[in-house]
Protein backbone atom coordinates (compact mmCIF):
# COMPACT_ATOMS: atom_id res chain seq x y z
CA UNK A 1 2.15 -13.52 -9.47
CA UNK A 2 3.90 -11.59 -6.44
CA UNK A 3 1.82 -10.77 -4.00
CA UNK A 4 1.53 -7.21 -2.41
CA UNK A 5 3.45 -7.79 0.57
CA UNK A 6 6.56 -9.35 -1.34
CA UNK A 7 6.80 -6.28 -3.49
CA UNK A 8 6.67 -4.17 -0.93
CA UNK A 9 9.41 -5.74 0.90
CA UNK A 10 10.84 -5.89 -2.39
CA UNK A 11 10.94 -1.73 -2.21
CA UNK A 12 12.18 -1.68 1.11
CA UNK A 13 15.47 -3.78 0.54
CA UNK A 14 15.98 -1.30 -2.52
CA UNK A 15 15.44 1.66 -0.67
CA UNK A 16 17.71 0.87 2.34
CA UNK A 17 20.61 -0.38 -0.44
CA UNK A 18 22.58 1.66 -2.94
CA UNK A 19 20.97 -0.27 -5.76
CA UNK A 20 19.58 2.23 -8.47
CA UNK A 21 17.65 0.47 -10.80
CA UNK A 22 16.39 -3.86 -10.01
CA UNK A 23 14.89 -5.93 -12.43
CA UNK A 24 13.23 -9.59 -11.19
CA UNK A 25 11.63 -11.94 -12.76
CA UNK A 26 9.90 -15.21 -11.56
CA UNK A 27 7.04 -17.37 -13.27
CA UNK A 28 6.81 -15.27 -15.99
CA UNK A 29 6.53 -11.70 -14.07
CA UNK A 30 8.92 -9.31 -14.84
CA UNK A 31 9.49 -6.38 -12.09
CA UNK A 32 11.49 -3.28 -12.98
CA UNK A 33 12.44 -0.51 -10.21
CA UNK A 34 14.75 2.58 -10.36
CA UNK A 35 15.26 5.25 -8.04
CA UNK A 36 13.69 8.33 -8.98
CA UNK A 37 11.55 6.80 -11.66
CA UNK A 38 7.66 7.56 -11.53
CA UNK A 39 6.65 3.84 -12.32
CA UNK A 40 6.78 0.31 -12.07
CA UNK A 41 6.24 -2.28 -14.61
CA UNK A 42 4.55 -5.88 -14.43
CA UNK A 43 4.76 -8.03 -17.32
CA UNK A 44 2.78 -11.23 -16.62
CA UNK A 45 3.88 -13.85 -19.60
CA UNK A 46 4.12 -11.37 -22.14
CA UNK A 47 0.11 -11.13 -22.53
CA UNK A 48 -0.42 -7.21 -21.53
CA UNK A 49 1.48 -4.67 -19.81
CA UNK A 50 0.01 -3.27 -16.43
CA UNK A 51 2.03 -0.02 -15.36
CA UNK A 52 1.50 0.21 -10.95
CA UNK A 53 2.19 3.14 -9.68
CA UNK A 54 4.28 2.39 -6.91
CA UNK A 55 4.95 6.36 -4.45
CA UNK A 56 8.03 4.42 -2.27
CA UNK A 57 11.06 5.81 -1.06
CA UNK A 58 12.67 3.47 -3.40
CA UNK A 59 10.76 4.53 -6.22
CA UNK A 60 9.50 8.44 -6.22
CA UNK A 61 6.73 9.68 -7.83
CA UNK A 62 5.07 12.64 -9.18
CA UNK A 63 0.96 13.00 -8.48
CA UNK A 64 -0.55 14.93 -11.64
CA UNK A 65 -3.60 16.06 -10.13
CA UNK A 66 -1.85 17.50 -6.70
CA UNK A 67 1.54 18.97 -8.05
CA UNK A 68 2.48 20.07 -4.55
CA UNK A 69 3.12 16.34 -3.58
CA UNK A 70 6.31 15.39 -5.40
CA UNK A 71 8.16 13.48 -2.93
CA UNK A 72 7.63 10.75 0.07
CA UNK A 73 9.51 11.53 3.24
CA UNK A 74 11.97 8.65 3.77
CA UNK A 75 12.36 9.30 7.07
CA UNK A 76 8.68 8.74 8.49
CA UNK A 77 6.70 6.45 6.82
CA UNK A 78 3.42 8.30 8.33
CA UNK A 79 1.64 10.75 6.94
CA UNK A 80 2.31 14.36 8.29
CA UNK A 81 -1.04 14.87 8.77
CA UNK A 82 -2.90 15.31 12.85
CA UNK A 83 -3.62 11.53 12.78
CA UNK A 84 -4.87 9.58 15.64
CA UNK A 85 -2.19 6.71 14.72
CA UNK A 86 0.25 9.28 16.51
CA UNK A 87 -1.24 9.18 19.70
CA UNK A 88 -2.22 4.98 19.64
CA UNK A 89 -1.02 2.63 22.15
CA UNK A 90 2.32 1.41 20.19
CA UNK A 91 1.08 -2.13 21.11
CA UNK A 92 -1.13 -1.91 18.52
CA UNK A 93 -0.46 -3.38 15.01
CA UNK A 94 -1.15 -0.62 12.02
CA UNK A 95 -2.06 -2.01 8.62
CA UNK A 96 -0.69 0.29 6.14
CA UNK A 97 -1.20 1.46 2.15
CA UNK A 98 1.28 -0.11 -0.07
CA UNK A 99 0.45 2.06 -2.21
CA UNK A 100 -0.80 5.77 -3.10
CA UNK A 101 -4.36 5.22 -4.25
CA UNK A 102 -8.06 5.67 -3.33
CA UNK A 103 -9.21 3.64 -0.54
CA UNK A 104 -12.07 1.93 -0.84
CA UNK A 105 -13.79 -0.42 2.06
CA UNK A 106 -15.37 -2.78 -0.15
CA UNK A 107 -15.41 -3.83 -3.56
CA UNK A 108 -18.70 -1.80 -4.80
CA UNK A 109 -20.58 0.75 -3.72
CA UNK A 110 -23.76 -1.37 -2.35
CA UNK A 111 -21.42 -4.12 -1.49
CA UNK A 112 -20.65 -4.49 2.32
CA UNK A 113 -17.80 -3.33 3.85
CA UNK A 114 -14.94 -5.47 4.39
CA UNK A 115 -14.08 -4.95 8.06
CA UNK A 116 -15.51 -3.05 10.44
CA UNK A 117 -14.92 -1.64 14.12
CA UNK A 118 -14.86 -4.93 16.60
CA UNK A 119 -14.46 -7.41 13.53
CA UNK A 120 -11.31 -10.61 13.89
CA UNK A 121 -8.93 -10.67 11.13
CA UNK A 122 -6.66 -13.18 10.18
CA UNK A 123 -3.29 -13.08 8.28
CA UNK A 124 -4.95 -13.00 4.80
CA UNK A 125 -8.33 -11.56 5.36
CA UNK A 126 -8.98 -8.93 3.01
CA UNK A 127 -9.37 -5.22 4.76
CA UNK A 128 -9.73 -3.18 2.25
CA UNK A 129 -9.12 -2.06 -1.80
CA UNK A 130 -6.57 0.68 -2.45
CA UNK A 131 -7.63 1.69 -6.06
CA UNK A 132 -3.89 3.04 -8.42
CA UNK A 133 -3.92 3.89 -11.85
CA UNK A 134 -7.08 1.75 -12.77
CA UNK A 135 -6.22 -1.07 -11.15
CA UNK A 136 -7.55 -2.52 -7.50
CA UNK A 137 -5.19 -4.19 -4.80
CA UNK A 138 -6.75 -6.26 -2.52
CA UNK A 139 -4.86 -4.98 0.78
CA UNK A 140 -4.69 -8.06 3.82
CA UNK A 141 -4.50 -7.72 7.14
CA UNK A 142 -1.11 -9.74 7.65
CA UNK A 143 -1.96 -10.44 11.51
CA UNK A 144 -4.64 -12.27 13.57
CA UNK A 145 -6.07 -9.87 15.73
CA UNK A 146 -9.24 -7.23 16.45
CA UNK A 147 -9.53 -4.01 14.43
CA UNK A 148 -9.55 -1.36 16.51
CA UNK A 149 -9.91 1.31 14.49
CA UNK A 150 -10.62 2.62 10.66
CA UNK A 151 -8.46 5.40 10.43
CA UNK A 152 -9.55 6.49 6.94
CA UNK A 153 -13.13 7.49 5.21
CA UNK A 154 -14.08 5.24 1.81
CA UNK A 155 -13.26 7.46 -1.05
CA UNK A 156 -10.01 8.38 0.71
CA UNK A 157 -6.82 9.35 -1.11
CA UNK A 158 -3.92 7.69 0.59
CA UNK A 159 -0.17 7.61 0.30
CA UNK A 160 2.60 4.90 0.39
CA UNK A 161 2.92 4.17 3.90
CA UNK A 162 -0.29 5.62 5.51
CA UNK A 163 -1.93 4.14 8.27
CA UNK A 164 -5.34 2.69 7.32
CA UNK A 165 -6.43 0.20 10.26
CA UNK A 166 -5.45 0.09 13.64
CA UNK A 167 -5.29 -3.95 14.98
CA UNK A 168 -5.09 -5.61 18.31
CA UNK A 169 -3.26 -8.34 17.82
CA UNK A 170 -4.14 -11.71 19.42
């Protein structure tokens, strides 16, 4: 199974080229993208069918319960919002959704959170969950450093792109 990382660089080379719909398949997972289509598909060895919902420039999507959202920017991958990840020292490394989903900092309510303020991180320490369409991505860090900085409450809806963690990278 790809992980979350590859398909998002996956999204990226699709987005940037004139490609309009990819298909790719590898150890029995089955990938299908198009421009402009509201969904990706993941067929693991033919044993169910998971739809993600995957809100990329490569890939736009519609949100059903906020119809005024119907497009990502594909010129700034930030959110629009009065962040503090616009004012940050641009040393520091920002972990970001792959995803739009809820954002959850651990994997149950009474369950501790993953990461906090102060804690090390390496390369494949889990951060977070960003919840989509049922299903719940285990989001890494993908650097060794110090998180700085949450910039997100649990419960959180986030979009494709949006800062989450703030990291000081060793």
């Amino acid at each position: 199974m790809l992980k979350i990382q590859e398909i998002r660089e996956i999204i990226k080379l699709i987005d940037q080229s004139s490609i309009e719909k990819f298909t790719f398949e590898s150890e029995g997972t089955k990938i299908k993208l198009e421009k402009g289509s509201s969904s990706a598909q993941v067929h693991p060895e033919q044993k169910n069918v998971e739809s993600v919902q995957q809100t990329a420039p490569a890939v736009q999507a519609v949100k059903q319960e906020e119809p005024k959202q119907e497009k990502v920017d594909t010129t700034n991958n930030e959110t629009s919002s009065n962040s503090p990840a616009a004012e940050v020292d641009p040393s520091l490394h920002k972990i970001t959704s792959p995803m739009v989903g809820t954002f959850y900092q651990s994997s149950s309510p009474d369950a501790p959170a993953y990461v906090k303020k102060g804690d090390s991180v390496s390369p494949e320490k889990i951060v977070c969950i960003v919840e989509a369409m049922k299903l719940f991505n285990e989001i890494e860090a993908e650097v060794s450093g110090e998180i700085v900085e949450i910039l997100v409450e649990d419960g959180q809806l986030v979009e494709y792109g949006q800062p989450l963690f703030l990291v000081k990278q060793n």
